[in-house]
N, C-alpha and C. Protein backbone atom coordinates (compact mmCIF):
# COMPACT_ATOMS: atom_id res chain seq x y z
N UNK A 1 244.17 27.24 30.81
CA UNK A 1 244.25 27.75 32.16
C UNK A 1 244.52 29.25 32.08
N UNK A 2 243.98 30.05 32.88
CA UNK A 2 243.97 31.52 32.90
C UNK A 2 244.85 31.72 33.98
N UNK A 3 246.12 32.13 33.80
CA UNK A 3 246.96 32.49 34.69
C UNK A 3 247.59 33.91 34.13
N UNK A 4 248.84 34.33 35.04
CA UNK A 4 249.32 35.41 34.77
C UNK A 4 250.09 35.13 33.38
N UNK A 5 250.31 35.69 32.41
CA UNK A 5 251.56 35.62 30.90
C UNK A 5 250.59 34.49 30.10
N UNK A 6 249.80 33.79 30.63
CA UNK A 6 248.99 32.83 29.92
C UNK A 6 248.13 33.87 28.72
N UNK A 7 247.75 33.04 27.82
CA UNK A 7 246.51 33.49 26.93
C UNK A 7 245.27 33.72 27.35
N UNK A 8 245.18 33.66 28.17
CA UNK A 8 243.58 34.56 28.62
C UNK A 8 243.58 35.30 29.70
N UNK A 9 242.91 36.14 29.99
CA UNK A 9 242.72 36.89 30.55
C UNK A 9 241.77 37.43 31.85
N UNK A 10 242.63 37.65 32.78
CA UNK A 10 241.70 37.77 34.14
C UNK A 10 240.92 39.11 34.28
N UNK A 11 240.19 39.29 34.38
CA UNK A 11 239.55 41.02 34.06
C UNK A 11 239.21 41.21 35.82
N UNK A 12 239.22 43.00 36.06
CA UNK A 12 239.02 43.00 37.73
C UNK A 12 237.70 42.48 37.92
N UNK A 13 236.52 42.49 37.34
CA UNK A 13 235.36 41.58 38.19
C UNK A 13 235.70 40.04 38.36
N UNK A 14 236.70 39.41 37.97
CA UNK A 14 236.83 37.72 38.06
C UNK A 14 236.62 37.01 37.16
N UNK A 15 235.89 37.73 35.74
CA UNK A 15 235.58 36.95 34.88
C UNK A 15 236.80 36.89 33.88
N UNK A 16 236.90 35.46 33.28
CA UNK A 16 237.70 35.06 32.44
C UNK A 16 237.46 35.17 30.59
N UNK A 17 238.59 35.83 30.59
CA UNK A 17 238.35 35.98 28.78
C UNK A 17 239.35 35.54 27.74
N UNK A 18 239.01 35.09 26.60
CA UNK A 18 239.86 34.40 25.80
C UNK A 18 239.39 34.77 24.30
N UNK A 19 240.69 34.97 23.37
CA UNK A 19 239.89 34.63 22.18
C UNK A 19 240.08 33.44 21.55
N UNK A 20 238.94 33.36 20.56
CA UNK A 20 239.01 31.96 20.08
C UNK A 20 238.89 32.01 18.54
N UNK A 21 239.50 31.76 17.81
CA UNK A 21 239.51 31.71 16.30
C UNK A 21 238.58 30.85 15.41
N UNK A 22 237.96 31.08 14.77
CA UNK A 22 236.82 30.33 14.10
C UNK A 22 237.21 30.03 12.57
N UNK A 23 236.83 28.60 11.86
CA UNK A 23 237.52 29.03 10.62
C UNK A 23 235.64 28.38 9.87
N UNK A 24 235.25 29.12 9.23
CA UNK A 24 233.71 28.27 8.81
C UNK A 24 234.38 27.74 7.45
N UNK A 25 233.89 26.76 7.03
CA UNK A 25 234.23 25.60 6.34
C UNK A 25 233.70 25.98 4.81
N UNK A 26 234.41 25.23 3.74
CA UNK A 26 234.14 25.44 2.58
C UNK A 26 232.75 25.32 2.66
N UNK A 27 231.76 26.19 1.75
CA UNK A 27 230.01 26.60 1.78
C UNK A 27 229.45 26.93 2.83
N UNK A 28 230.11 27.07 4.15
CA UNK A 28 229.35 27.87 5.47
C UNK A 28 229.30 30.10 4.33
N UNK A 29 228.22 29.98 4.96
CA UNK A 29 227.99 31.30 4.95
C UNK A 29 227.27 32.22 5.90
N UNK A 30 227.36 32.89 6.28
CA UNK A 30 226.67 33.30 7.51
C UNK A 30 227.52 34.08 8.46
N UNK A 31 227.07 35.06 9.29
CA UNK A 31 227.69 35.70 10.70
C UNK A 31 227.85 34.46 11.88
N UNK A 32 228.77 34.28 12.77
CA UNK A 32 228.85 33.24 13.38
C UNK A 32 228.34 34.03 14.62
N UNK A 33 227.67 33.13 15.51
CA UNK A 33 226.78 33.48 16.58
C UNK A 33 227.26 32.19 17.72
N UNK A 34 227.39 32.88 18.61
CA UNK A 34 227.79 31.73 19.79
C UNK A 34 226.74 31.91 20.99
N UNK A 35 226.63 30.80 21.72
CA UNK A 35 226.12 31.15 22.97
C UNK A 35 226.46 29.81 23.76
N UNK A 36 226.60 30.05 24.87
CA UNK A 36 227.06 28.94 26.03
C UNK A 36 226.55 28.98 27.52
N UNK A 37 226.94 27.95 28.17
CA UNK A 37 226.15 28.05 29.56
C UNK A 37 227.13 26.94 30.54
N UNK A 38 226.96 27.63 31.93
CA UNK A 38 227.74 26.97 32.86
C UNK A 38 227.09 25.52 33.08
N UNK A 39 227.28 24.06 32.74
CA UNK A 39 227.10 23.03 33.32
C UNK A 39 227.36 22.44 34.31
N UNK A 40 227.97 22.95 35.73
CA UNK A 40 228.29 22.24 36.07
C UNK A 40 228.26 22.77 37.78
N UNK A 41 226.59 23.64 37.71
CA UNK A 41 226.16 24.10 38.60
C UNK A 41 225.17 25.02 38.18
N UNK A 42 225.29 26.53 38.53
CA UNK A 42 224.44 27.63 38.08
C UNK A 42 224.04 27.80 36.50
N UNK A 43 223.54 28.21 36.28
CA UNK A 43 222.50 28.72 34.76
C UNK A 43 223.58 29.80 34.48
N UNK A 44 224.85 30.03 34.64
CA UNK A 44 225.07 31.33 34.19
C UNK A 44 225.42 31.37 33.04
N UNK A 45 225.40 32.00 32.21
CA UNK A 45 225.52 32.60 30.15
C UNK A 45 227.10 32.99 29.99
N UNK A 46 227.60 32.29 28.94
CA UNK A 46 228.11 33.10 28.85
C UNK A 46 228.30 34.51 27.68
N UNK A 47 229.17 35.57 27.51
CA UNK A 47 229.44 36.51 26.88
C UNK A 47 230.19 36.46 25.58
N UNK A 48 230.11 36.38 24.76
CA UNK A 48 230.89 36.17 23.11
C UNK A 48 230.79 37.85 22.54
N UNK A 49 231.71 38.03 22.34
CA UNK A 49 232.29 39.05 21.38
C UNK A 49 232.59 38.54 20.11
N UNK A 50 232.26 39.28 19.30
CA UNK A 50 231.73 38.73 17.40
C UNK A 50 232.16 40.17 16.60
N UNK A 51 233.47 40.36 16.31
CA UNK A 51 233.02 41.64 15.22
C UNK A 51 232.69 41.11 14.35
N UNK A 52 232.05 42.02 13.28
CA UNK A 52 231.44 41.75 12.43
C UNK A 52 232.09 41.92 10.68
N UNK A 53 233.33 42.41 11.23
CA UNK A 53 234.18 43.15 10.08
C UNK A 53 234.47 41.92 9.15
N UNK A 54 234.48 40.85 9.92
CA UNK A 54 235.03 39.78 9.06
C UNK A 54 234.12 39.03 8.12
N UNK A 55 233.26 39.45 8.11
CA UNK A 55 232.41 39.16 7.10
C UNK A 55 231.61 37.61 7.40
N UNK A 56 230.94 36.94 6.16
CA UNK A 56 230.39 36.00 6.52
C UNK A 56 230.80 34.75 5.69
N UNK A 57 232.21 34.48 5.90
CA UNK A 57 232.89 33.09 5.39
C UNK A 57 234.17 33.66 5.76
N UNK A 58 234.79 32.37 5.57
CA UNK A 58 236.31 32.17 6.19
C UNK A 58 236.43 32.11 7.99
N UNK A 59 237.66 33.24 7.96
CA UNK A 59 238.10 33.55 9.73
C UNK A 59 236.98 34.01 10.18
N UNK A 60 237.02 34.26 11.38
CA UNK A 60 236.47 34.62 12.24
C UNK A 60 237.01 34.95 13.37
N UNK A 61 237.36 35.90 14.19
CA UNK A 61 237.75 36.24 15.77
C UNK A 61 237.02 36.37 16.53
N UNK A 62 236.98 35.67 17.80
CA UNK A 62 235.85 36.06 18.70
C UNK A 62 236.43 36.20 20.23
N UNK A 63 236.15 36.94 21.00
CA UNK A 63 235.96 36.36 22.24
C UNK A 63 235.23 36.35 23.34
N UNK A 64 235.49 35.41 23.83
CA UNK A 64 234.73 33.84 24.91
C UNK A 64 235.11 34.92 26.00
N UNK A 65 233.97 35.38 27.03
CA UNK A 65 234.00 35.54 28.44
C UNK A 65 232.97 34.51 29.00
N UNK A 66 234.05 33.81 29.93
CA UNK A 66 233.33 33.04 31.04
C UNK A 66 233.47 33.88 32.33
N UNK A 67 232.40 33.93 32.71
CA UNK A 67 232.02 34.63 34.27
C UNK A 67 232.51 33.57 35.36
N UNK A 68 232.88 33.18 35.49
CA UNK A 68 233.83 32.18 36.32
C UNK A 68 234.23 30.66 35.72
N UNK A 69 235.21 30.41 36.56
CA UNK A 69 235.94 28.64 36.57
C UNK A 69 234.81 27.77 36.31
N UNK A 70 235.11 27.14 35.88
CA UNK A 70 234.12 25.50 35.37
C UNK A 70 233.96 24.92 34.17
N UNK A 71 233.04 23.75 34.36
CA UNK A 71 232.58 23.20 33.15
C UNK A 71 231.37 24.27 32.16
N UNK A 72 231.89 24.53 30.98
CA UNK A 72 230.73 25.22 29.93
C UNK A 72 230.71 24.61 28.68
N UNK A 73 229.41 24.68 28.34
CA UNK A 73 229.43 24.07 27.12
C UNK A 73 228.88 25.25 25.84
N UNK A 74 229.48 25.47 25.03
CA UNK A 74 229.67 26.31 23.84
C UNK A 74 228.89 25.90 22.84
N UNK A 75 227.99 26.55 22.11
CA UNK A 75 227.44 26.26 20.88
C UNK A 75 227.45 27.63 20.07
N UNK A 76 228.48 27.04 18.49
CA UNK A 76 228.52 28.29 17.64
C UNK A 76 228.17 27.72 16.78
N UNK A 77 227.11 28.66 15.86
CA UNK A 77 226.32 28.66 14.44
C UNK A 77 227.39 29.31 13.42
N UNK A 78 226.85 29.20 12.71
CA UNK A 78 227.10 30.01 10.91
C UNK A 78 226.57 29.21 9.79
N UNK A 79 225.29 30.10 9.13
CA UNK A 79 224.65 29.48 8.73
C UNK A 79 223.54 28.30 8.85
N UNK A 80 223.75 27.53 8.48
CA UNK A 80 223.38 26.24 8.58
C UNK A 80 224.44 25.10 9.22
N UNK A 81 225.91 25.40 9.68
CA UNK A 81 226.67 24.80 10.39
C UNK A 81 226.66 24.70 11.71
N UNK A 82 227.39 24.11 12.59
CA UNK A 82 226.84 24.18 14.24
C UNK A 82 227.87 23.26 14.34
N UNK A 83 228.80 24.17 15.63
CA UNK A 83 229.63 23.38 16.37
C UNK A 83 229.42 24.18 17.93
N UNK A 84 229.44 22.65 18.56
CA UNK A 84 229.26 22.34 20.09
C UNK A 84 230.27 21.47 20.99
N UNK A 85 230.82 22.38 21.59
CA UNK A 85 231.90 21.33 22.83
C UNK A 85 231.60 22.16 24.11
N UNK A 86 232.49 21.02 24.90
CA UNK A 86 232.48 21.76 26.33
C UNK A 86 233.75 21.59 26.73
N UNK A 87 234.26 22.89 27.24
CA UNK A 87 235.64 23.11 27.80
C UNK A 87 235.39 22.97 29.22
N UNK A 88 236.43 22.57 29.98
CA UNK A 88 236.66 23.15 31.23
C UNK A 88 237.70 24.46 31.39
N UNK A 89 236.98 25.38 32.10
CA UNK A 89 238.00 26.96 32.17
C UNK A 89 238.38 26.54 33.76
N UNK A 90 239.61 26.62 33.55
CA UNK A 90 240.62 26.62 34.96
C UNK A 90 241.28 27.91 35.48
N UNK A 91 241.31 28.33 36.02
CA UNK A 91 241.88 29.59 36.95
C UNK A 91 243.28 29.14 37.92
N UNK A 92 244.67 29.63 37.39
CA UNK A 92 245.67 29.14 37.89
C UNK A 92 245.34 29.87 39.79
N UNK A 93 246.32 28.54 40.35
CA UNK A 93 245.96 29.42 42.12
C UNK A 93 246.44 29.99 42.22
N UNK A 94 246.45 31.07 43.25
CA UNK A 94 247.26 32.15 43.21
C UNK A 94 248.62 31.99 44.53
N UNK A 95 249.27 32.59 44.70
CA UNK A 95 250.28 31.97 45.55
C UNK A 95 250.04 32.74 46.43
N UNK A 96 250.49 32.45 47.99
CA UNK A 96 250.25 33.59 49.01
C UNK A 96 252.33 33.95 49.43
């Protein structure tokens, strides 16, 4: 959940950002590449940030901007590996 003191982050256009830690697995080799999409209505994409410093095995840092609340489903490469889930991103309410 993206709230205030929480781990992710509300940016002023509305979109939500997080990082997400990657660990590629003993014999992955490769730059890890993500891409995702809103399911659970509009076509919208989302945004992955990838430095590149980290080379191509082990960690990895990335981060995940979702352009708004919802269901998305995530697909990250490296190499010949491939992992796919779908989060739900929640947006805490705001109080009046």
């Amino acid at each position: 959940m993206f709230e205030p003191g929480g781990p992710g982050e509300i940016r002023p256009d509305g979109s939500l950002a997080m990082k997400f830690p990657f660990m590629r697995g003993e014999g992955v080799v490769g730059y890890v590449e993500i891409t995702g999409r809103k399911v659970d209505g509009s076509a919208e994409r989302l945004t992955a940030r990838i430095p590149r410093e980290y080379g191509q095995e082990g960690f990895q840092s990335t981060l995940l901007v979702f352009s708004r609340a919802g269901c998305w489903q995530v697909v990250v490469t490296a190499g010949s590996a491939r992992l796919e889930f779908v989060t739900k991103v929640t947006r805490a309410a705001t109080s009046s």
